[in-house]
C-alpha atoms as a PDB file:
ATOM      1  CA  UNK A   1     -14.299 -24.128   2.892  1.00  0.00           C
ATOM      2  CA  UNK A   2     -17.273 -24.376   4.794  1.00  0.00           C
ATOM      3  CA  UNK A   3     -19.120 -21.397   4.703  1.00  0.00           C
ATOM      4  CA  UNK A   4     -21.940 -20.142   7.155  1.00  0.00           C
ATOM      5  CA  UNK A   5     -25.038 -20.822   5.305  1.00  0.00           C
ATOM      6  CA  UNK A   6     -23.963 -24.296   5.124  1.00  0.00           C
ATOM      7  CA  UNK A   7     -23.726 -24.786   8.619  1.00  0.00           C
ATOM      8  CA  UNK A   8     -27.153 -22.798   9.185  1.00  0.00           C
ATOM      9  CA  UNK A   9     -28.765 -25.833   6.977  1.00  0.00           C
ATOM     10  CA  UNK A  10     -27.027 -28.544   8.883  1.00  0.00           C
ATOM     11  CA  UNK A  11     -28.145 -27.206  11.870  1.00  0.00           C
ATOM     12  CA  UNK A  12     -31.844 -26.529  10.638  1.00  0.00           C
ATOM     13  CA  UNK A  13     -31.955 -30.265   9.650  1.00  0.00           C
ATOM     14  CA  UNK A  14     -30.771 -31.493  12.393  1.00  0.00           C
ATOM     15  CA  UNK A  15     -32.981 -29.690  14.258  1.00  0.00           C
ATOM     16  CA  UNK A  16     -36.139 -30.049  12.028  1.00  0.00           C
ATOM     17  CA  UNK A  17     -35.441 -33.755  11.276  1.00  0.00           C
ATOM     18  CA  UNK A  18     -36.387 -33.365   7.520  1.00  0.00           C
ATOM     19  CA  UNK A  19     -35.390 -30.548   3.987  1.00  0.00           C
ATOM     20  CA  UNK A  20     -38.676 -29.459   3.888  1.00  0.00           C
ATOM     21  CA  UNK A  21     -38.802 -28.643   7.627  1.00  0.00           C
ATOM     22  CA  UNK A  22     -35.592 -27.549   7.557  1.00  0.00           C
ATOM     23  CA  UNK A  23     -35.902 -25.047   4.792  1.00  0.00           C
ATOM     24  CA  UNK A  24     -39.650 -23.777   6.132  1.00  0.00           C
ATOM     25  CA  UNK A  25     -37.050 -23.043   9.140  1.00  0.00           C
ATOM     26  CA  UNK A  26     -34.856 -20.863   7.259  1.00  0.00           C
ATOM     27  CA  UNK A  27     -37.258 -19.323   4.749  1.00  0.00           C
ATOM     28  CA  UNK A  28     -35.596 -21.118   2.228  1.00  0.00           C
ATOM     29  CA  UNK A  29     -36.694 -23.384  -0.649  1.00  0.00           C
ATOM     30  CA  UNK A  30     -36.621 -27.125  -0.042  1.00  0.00           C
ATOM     31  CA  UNK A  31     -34.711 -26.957  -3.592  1.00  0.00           C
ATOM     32  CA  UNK A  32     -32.383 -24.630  -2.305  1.00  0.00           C
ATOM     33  CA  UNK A  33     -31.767 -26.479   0.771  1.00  0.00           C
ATOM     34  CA  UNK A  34     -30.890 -29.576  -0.860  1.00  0.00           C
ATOM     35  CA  UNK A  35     -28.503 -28.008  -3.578  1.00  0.00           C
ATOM     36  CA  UNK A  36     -26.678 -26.339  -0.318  1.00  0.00           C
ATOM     37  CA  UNK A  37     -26.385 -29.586   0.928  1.00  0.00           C
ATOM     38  CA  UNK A  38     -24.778 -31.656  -1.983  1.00  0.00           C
ATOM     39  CA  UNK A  39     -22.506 -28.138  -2.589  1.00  0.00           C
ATOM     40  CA  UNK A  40     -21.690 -29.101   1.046  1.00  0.00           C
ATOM     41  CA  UNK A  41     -21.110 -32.471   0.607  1.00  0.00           C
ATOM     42  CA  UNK A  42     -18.458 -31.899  -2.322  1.00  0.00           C
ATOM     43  CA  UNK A  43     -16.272 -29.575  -0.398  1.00  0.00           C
ATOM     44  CA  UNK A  44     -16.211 -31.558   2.692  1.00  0.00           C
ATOM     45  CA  UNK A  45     -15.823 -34.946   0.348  1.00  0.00           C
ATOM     46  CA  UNK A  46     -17.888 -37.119   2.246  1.00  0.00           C
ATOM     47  CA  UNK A  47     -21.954 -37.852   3.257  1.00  0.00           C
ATOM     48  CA  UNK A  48     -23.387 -35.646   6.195  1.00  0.00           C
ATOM     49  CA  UNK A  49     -26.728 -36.662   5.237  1.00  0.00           C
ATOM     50  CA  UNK A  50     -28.513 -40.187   5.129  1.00  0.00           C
ATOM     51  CA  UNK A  51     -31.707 -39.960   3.195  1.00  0.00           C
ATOM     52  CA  UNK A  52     -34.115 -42.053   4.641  1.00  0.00           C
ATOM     53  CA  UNK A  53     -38.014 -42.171   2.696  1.00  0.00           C
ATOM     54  CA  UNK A  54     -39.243 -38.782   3.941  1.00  0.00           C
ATOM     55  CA  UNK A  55     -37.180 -38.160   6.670  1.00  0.00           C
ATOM     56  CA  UNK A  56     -33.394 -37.627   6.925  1.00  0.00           C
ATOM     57  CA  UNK A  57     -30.582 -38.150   9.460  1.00  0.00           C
ATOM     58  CA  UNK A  58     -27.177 -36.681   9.908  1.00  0.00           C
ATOM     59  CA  UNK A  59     -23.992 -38.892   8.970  1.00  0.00           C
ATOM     60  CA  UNK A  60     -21.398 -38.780  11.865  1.00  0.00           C
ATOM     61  CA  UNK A  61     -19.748 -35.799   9.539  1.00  0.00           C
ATOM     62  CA  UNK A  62     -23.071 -34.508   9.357  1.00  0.00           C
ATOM     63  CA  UNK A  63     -23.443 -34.376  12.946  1.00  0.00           C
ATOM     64  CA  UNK A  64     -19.780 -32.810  14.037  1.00  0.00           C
ATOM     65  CA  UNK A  65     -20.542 -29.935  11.944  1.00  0.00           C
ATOM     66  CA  UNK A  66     -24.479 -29.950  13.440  1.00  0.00           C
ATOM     67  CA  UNK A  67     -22.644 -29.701  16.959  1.00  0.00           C
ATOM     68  CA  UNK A  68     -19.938 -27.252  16.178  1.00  0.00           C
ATOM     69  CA  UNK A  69     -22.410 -25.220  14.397  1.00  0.00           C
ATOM     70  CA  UNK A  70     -23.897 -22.920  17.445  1.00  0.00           C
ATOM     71  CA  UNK A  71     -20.906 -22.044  19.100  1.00  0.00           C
ATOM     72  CA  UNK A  72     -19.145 -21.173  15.548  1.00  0.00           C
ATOM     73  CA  UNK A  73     -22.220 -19.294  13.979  1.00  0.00           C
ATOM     74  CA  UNK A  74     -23.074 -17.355  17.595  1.00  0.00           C
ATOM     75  CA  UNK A  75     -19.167 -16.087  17.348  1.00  0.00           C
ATOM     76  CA  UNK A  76     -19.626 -14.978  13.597  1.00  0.00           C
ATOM     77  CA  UNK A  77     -22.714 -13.188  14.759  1.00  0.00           C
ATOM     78  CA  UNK A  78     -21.146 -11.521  17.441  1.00  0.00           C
ATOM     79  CA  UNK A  79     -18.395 -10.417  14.854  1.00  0.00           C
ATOM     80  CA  UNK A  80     -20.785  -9.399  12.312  1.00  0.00           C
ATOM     81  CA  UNK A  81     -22.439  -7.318  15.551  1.00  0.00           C
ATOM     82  CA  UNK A  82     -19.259  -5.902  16.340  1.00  0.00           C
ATOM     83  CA  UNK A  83     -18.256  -4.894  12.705  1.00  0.00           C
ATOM     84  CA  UNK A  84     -21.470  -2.952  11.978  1.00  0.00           C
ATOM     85  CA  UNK A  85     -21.219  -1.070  15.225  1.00  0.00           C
ATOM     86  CA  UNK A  86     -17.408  -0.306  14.120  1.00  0.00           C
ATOM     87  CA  UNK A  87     -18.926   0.882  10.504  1.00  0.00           C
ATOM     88  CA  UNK A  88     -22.066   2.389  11.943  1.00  0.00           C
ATOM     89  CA  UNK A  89     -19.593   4.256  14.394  1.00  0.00           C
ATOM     90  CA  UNK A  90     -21.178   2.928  17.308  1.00  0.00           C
ATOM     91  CA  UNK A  91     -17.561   1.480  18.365  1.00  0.00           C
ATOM     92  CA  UNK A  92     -14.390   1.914  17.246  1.00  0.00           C
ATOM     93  CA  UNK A  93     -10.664   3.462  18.073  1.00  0.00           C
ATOM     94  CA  UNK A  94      -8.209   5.510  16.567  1.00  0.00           C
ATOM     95  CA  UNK A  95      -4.623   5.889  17.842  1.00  0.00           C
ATOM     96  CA  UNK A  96      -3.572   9.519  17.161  1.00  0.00           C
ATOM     97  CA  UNK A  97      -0.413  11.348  17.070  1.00  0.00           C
ATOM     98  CA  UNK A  98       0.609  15.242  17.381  1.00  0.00           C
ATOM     99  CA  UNK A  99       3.642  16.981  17.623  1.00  0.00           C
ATOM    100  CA  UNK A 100       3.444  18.914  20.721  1.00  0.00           C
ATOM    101  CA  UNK A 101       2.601  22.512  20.000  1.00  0.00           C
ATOM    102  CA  UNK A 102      -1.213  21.302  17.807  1.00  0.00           C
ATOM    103  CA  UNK A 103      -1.076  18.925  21.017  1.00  0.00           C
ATOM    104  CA  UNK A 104      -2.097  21.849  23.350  1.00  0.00           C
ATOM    105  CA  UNK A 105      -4.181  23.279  20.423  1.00  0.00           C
ATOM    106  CA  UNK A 106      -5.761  21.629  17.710  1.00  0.00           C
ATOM    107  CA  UNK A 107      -5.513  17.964  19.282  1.00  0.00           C
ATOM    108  CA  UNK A 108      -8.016  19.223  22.637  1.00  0.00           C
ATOM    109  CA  UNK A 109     -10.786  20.496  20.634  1.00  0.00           C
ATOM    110  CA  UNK A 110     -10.746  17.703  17.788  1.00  0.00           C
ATOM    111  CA  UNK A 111     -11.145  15.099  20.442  1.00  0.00           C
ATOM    112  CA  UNK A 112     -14.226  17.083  21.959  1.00  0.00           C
ATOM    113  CA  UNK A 113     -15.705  17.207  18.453  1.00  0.00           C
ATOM    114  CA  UNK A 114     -15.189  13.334  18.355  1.00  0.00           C
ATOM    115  CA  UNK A 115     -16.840  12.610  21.329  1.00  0.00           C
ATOM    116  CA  UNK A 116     -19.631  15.028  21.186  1.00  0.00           C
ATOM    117  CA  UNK A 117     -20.396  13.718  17.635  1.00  0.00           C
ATOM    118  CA  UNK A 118     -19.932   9.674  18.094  1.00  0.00           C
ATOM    119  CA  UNK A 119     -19.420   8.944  21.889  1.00  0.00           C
ATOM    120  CA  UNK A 120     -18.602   5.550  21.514  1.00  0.00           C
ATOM    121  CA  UNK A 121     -15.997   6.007  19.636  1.00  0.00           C
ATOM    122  CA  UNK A 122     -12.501   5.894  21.395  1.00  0.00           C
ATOM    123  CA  UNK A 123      -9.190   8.441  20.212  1.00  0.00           C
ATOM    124  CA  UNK A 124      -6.206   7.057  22.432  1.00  0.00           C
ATOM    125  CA  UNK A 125      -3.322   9.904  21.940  1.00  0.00           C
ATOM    126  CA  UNK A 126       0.308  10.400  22.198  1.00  0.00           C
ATOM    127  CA  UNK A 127       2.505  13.101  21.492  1.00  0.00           C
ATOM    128  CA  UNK A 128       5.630  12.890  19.124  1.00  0.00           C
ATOM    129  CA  UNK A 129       7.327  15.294  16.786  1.00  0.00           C
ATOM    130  CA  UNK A 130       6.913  14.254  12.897  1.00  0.00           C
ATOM    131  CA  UNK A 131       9.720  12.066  12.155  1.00  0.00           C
ATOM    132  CA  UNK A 132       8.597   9.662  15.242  1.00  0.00           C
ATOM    133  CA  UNK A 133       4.181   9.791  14.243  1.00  0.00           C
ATOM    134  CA  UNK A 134       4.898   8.987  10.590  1.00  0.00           C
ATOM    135  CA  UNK A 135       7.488   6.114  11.822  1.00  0.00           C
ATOM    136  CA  UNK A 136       4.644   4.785  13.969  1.00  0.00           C
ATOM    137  CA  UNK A 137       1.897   5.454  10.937  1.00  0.00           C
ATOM    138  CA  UNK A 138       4.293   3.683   8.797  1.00  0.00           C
ATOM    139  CA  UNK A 139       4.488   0.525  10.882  1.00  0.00           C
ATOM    140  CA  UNK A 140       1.253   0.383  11.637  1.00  0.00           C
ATOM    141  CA  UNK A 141       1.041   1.992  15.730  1.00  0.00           C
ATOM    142  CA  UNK A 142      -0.829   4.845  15.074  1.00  0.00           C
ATOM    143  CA  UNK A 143      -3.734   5.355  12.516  1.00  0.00           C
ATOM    144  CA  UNK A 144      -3.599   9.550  12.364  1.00  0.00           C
ATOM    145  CA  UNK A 145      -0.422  11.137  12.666  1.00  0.00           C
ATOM    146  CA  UNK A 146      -0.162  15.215  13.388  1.00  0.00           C
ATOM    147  CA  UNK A 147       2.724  16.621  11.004  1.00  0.00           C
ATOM    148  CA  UNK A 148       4.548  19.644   9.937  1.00  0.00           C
ATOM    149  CA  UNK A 149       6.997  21.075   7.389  1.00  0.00           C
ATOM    150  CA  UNK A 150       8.134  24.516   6.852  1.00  0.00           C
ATOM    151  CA  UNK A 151       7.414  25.976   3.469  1.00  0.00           C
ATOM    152  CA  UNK A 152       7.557  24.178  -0.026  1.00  0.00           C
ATOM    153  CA  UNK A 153      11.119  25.082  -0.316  1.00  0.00           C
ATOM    154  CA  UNK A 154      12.371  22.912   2.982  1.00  0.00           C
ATOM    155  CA  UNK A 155      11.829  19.254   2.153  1.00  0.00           C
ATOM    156  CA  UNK A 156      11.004  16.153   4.374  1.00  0.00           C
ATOM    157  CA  UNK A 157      14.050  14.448   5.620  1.00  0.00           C
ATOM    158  CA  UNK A 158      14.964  11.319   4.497  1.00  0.00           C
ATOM    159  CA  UNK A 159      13.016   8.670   5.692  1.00  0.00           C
ATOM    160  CA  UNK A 160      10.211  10.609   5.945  1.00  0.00           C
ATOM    161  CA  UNK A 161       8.187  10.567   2.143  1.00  0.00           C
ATOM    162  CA  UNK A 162       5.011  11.246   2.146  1.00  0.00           C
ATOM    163  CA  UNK A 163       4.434   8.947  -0.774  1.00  0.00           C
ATOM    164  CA  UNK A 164       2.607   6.058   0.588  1.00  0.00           C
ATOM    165  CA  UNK A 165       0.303   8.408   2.858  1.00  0.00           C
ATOM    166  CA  UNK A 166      -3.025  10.102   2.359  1.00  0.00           C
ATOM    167  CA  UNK A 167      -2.298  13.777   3.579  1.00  0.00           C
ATOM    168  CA  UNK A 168      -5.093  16.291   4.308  1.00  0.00           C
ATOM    169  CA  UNK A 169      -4.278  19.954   5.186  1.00  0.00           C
ATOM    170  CA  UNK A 170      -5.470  21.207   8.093  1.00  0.00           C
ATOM    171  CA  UNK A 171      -4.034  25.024   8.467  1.00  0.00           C
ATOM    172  CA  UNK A 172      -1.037  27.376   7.751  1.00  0.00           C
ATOM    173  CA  UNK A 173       0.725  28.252  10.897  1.00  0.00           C
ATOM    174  CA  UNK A 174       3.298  31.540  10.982  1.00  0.00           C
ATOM    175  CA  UNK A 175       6.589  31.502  12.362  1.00  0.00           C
ATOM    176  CA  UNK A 176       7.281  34.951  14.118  1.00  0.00           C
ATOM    177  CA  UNK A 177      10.420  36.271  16.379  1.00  0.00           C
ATOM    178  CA  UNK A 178      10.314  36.025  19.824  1.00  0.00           C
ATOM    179  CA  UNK A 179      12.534  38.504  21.547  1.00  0.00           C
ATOM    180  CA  UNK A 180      12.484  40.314  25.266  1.00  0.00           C
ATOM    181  CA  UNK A 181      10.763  43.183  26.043  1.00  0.00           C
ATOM    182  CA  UNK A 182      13.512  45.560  26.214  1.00  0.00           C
ATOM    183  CA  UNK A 183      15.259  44.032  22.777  1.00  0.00           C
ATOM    184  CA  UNK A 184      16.226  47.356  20.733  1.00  0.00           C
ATOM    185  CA  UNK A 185      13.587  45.466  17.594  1.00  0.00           C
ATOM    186  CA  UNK A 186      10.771  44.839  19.920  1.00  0.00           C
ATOM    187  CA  UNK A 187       9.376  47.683  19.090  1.00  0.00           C
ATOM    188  CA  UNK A 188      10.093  47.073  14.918  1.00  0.00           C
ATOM    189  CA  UNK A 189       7.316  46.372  12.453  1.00  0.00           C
ATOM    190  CA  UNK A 190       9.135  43.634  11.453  1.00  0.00           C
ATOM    191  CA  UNK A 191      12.458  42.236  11.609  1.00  0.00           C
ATOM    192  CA  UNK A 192      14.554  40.490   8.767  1.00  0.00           C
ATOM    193  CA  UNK A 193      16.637  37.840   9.557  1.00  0.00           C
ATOM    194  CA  UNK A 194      20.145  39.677   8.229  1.00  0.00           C
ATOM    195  CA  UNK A 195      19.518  41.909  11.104  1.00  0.00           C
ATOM    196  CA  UNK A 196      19.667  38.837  13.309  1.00  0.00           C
ATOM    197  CA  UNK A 197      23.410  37.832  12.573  1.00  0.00           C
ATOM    198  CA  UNK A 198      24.447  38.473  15.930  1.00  0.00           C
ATOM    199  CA  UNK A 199      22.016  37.227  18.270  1.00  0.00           C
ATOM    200  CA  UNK A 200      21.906  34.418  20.430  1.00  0.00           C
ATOM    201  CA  UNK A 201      19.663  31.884  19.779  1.00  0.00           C
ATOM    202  CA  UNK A 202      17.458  29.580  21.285  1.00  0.00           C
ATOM    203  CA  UNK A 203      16.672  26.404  19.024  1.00  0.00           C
ATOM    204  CA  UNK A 204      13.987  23.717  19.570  1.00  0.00           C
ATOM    205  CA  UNK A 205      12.751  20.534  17.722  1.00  0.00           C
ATOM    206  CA  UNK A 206      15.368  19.105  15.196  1.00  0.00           C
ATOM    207  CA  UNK A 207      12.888  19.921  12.547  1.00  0.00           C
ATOM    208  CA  UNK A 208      13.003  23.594  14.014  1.00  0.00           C
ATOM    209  CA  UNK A 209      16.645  23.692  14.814  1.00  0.00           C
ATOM    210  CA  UNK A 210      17.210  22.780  10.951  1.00  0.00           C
ATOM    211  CA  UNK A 211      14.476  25.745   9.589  1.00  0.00           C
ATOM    212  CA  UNK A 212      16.211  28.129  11.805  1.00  0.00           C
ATOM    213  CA  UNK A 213      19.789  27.314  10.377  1.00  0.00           C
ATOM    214  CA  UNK A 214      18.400  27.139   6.611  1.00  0.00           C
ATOM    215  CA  UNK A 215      16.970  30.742   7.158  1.00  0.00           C
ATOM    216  CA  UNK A 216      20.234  32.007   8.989  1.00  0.00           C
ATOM    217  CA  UNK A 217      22.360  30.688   5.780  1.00  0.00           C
ATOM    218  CA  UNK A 218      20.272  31.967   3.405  1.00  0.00           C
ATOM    219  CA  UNK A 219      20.857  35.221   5.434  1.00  0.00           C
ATOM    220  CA  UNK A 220      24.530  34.641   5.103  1.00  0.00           C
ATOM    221  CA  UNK A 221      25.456  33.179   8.509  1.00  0.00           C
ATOM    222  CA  UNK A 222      25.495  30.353  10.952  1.00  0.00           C
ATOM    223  CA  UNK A 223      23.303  31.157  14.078  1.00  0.00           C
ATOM    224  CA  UNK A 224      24.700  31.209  17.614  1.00  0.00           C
ATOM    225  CA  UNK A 225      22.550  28.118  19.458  1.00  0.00           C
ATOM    226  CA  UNK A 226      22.803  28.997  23.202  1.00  0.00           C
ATOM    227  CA  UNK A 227      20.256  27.009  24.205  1.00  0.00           C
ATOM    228  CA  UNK A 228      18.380  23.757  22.792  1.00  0.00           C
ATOM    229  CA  UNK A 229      14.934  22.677  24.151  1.00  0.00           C
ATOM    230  CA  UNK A 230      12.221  21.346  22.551  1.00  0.00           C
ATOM    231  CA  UNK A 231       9.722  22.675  25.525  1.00  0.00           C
ATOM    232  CA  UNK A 232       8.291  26.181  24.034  1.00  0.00           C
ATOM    233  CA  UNK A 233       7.578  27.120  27.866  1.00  0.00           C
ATOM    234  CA  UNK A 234      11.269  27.277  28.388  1.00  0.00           C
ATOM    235  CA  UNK A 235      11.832  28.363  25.386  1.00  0.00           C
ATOM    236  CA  UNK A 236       9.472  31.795  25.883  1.00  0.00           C
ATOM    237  CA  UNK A 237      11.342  31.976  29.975  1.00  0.00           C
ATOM    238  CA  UNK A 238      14.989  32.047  27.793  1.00  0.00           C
ATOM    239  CA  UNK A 239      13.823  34.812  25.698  1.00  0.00           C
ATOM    240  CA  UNK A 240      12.078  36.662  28.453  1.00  0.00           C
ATOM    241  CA  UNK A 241      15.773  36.661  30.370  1.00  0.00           C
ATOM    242  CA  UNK A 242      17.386  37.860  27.476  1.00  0.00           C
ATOM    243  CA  UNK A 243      19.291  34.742  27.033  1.00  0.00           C
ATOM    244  CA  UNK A 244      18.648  34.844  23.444  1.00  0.00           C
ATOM    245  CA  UNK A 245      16.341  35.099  20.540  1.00  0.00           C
ATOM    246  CA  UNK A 246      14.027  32.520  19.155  1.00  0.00           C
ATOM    247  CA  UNK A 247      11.816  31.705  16.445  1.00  0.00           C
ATOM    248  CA  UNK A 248       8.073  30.580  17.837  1.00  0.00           C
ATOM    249  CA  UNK A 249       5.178  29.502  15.884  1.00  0.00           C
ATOM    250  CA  UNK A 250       1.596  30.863  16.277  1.00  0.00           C
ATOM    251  CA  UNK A 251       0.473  28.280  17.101  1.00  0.00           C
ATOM    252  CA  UNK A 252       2.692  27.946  20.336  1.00  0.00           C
ATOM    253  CA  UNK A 253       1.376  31.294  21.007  1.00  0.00           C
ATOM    254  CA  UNK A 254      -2.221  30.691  21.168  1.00  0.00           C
ATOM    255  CA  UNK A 255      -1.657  28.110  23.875  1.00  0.00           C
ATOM    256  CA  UNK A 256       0.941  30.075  25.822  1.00  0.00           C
ATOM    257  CA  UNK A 257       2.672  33.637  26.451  1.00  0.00           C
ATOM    258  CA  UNK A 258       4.977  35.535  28.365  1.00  0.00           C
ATOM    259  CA  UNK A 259       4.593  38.951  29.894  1.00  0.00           C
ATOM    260  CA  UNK A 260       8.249  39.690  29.089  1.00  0.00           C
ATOM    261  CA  UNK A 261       8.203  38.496  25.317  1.00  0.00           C
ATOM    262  CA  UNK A 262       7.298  40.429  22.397  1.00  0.00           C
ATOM    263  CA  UNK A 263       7.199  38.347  19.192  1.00  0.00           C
ATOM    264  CA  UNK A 264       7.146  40.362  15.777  1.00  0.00           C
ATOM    265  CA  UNK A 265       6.233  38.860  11.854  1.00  0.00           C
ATOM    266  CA  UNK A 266      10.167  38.043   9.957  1.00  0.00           C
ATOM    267  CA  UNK A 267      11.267  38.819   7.055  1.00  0.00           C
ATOM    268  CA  UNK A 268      11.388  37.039   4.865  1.00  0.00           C
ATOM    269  CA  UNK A 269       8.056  35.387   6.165  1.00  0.00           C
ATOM    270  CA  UNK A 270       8.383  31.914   7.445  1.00  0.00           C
ATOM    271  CA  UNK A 271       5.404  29.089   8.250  1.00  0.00           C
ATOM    272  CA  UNK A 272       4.846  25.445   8.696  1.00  0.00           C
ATOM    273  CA  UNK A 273       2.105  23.984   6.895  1.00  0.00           C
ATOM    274  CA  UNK A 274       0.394  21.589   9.275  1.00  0.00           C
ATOM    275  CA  UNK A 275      -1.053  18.603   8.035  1.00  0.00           C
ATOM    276  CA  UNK A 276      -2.993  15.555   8.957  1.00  0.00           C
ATOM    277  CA  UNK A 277      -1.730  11.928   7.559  1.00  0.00           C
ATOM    278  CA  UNK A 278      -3.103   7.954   7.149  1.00  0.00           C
ATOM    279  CA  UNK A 279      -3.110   5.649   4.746  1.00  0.00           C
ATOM    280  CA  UNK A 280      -5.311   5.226   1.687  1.00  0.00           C
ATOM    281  CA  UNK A 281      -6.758   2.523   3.679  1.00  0.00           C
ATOM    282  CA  UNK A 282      -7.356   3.571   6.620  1.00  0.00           C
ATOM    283  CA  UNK A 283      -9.041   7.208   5.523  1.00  0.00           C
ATOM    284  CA  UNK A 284     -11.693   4.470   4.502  1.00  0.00           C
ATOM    285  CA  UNK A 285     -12.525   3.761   7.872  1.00  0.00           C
ATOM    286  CA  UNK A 286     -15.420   5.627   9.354  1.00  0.00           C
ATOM    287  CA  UNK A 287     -13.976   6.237  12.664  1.00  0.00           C
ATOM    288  CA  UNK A 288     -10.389   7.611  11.094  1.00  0.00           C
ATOM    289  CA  UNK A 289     -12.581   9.730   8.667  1.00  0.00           C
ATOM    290  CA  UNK A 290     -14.219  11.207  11.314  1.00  0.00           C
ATOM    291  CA  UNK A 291     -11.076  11.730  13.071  1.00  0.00           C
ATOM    292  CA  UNK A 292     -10.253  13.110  10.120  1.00  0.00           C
ATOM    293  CA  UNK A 293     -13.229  15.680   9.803  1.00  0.00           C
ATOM    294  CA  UNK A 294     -13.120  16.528  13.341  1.00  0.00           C
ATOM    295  CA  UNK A 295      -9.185  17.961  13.074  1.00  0.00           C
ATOM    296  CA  UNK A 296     -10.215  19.968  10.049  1.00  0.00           C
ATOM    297  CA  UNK A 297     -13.176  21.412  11.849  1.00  0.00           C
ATOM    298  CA  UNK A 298     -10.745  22.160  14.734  1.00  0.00           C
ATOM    299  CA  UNK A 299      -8.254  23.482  12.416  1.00  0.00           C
ATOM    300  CA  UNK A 300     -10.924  25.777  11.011  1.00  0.00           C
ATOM    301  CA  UNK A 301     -11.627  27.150  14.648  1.00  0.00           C
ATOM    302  CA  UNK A 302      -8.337  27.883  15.149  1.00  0.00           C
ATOM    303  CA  UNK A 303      -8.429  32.268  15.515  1.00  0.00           C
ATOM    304  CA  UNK A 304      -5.504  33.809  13.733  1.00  0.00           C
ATOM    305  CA  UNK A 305      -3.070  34.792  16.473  1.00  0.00           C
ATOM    306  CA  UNK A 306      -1.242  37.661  14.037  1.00  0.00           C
ATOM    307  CA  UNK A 307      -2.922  40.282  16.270  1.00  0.00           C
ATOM    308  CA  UNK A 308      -2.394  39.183  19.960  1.00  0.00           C
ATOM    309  CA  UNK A 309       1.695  39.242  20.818  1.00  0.00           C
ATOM    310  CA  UNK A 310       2.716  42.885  20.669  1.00  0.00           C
END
């Protein structure tokens, strides 16, 4: 394999006409320079240099590579340009995704942080509920995904393990009642989910719709889904027309509210731990670490929300 220091010397001595020229050139040692030629000479397997007294002349091999040199060691200078600036985070890109309810939250000010800290670096994003950003992480379309479960005792779907990812927790996130205004609980402390067993409900994500059936069974029934929609603004106008009951995380509710909604702490207490996922690899890349560092600081901003939906 020819390797760029090679070519530099072919190019020197073509230019300089002679080694010692050639290596004065290069700040090399005329020593050096000739040992990098004969090295080059045994991988190509043929002469590229015709010795001649003091003075020395390329071979026809000798000159191809001379020729080809500038245009090949310009584009591997360029490259090595480019790289630095991608590991001096002076460039770079990161394809993030979110499911949609850190989307309106955490996502916003994590991609201020990112371009307030290293403005030429570029975080393309895209929403998508869990199983869809780890699908993409996992075949290589996004390099941050956005995830959620709910609690250590519900576990990831299949086709979802976490195994071959780098995860880094970003914040705990409590799941609370949403019911009208004039519900007979809205004005409870709390509400446990046995009292529930007769409400209507309104279900959203197939992650969520799956929590809020595990909780209903291990309150000893199978809710009543009236409504299914994954779009929390919907979800909140249901409630409000006493079309049902629903459960809504906090962090929905720091994005968005309803006069008409009151939204109380369950029993027994429900969250999803929200999380921030790559690969091994790519966590060693500066601009995904700070990608990385910027959700967390977001994350840490994030006010708790326990106080503000009486």
């Amino acid at each position: 394999m020819i390797d760029a220091a090679g070519l530099r010397v072919i190019k020197a001595i073509s230019d300089e006409g002679s080694f010692t020229a050639a290596a004065a050139a290069l700040g090399y040692s005329q020593p050096a320079v000739s040992q990098m030629v004969r090295r080059l000479e045994e991988k190509t397997g043929t002469a590229l240099v015709e010795r001649l007294g003091r003075s020395v002349r390329l071979t026809e091999a000798g000159q191809v590579l001379a020729r080809t040199a500038t245009p090949v060691l310009s584009a591997l200078e360029a490259a090595e340009s480019e790289v630095a600036a991608i590991a001096g985070l002076r460039a770079g890109r990161v394809r993030l995704m979110a499911f949609p309810s850190a989307s309106s939250t955490l996502v916003p000010r994590a991609l201020a942080l990112v371009k307030e800290r290293f403005p030429d670096v570029k975080v393309s994003f895209a929403e998508a509920e869990p199983p869809e950003s780890l699908a993409s992480l996992r075949a290589g379309d996004c390099d941050v995904a956005v995830a959620f479960t709910y609690d250590d005792a519900d576990p990831l779907p299949a086709g979802e393990d976490l195994d071959p990812f780098l995860t880094r927790g970003l914040l705990h996130d409590d799941v609370r009642l949403a019911v009208p205004r004039d519900h007979p609980l809205a004005a409870a402390e709390s509400v446990r989910m046995e009292e529930l067993s007769d409400a209507s409900w309104i279900a959203g994500c197939p992650r969520c719709r799956g929590h809020l059936v595990s909780l209903a069974q291990g309150a000893g029934y199978a809710p009543d889904v009236a409504f299914e929609t994954e779009d929390y603004v919907t979800v909140l106008g249901l409630v409000a027309e006493g079309l049902g009951v629903a459960l809504i995380p906090e962090l929905i509710l720091r994005s968005t509210s309803h006069p008409d909604v009151v939204t109380l702490p369950l029993l027994p207490s429900s969250r999803r731990c929200v999380f921030a996922v790559t690969t091994p690899d790519l966590q060693r890349v500066p601009a995904v670490t700070a990608t990385l560092e910027a959700l967390a600081d977001a994350a840490a901003r994030v006010p708790s929300a326990q106080h503000a939906h009486r």
